[in-house]
C-alpha atoms as a PDB file:
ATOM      1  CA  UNK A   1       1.284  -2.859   5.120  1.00  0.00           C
ATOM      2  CA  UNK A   2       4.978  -1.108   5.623  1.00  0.00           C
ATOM      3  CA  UNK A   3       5.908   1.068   2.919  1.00  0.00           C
ATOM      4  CA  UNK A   4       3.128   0.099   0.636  1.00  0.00           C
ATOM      5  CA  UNK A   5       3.748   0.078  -3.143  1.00  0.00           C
ATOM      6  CA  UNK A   6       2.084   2.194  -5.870  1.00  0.00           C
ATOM      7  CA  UNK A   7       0.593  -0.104  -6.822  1.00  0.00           C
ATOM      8  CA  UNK A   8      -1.713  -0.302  -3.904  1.00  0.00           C
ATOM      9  CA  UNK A   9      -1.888   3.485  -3.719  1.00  0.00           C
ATOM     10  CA  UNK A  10      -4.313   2.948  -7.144  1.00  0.00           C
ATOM     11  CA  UNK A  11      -5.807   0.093  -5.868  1.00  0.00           C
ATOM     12  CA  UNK A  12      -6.723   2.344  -2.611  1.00  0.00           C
ATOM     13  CA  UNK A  13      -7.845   5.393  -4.793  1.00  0.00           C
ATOM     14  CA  UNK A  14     -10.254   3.024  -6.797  1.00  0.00           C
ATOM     15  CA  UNK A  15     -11.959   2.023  -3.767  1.00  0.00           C
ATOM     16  CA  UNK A  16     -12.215   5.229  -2.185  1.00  0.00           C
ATOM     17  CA  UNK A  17     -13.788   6.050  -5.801  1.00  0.00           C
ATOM     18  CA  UNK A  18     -16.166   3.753  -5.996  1.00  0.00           C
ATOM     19  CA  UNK A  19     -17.214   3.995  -2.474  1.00  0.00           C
ATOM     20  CA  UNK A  20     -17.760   7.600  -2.560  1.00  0.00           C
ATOM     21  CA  UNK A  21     -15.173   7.556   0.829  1.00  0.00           C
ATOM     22  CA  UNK A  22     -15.321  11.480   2.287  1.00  0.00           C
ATOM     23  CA  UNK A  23     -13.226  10.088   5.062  1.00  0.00           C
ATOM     24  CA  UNK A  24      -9.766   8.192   5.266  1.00  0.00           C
ATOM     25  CA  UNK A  25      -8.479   7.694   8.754  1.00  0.00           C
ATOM     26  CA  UNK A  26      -5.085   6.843   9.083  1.00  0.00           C
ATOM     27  CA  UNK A  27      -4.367   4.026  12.364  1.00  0.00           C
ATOM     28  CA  UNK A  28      -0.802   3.097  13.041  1.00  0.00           C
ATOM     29  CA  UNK A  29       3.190   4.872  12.441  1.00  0.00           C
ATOM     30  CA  UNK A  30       4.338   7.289   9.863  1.00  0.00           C
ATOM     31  CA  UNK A  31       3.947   5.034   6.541  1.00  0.00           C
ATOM     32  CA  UNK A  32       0.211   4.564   7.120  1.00  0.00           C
ATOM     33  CA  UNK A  33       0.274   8.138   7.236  1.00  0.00           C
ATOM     34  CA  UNK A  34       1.924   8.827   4.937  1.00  0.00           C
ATOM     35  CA  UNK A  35      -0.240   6.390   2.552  1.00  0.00           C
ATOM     36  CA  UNK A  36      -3.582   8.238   3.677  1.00  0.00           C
ATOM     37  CA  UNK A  37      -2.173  11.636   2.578  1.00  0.00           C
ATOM     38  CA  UNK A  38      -1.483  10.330  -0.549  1.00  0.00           C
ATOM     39  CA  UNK A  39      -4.758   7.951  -0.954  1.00  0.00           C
ATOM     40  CA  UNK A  40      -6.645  11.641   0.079  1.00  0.00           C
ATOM     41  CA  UNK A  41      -4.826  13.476  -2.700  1.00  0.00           C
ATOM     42  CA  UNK A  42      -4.663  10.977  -5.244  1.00  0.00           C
ATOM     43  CA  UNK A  43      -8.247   9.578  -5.160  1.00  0.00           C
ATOM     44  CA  UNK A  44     -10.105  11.899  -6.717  1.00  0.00           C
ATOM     45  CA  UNK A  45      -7.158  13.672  -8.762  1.00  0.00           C
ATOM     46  CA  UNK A  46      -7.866  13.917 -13.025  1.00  0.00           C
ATOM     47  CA  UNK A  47      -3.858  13.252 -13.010  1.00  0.00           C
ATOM     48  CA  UNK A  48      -1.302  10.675 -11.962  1.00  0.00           C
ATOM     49  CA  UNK A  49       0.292  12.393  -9.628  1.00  0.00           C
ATOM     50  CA  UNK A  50       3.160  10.164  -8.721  1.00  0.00           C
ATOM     51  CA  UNK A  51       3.914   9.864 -12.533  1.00  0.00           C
ATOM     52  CA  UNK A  52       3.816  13.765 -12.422  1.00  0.00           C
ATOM     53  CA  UNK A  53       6.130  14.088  -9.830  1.00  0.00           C
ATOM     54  CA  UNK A  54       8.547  12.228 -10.803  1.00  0.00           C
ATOM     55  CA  UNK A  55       8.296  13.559 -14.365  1.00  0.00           C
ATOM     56  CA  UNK A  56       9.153  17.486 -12.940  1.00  0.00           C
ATOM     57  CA  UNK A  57      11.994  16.376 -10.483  1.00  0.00           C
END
């Protein structure tokens, strides 16, 4: 999916959760990228870290 939505970064991070996922390869351009690196940090995070970022910008 281009330029996914936040809303599929939690429903990413819940899956890697419950599936215990050590690995998340990224196939495809810069977005998918992009949404791995942020699935990877995110998924096993105690915070919301998009609602922290945007809370200290």
């Amino acid at each position: 999916m281009p330029n996914p939505t936040v809303q599929k970064l939690y429903e990413s991070c819940k899956i890697a959760k419950e599936g215990k996922a050590d690995l998340i390869l990224a196939v495809g351009g810069g977005s998918v990228c992009d949404y791995a690196k942020a699935v990877s940090v995110s998924a096993y995070c105690t915070e919301d870290l998009w609602e922290k970022y945007y809370l200290q910008m």
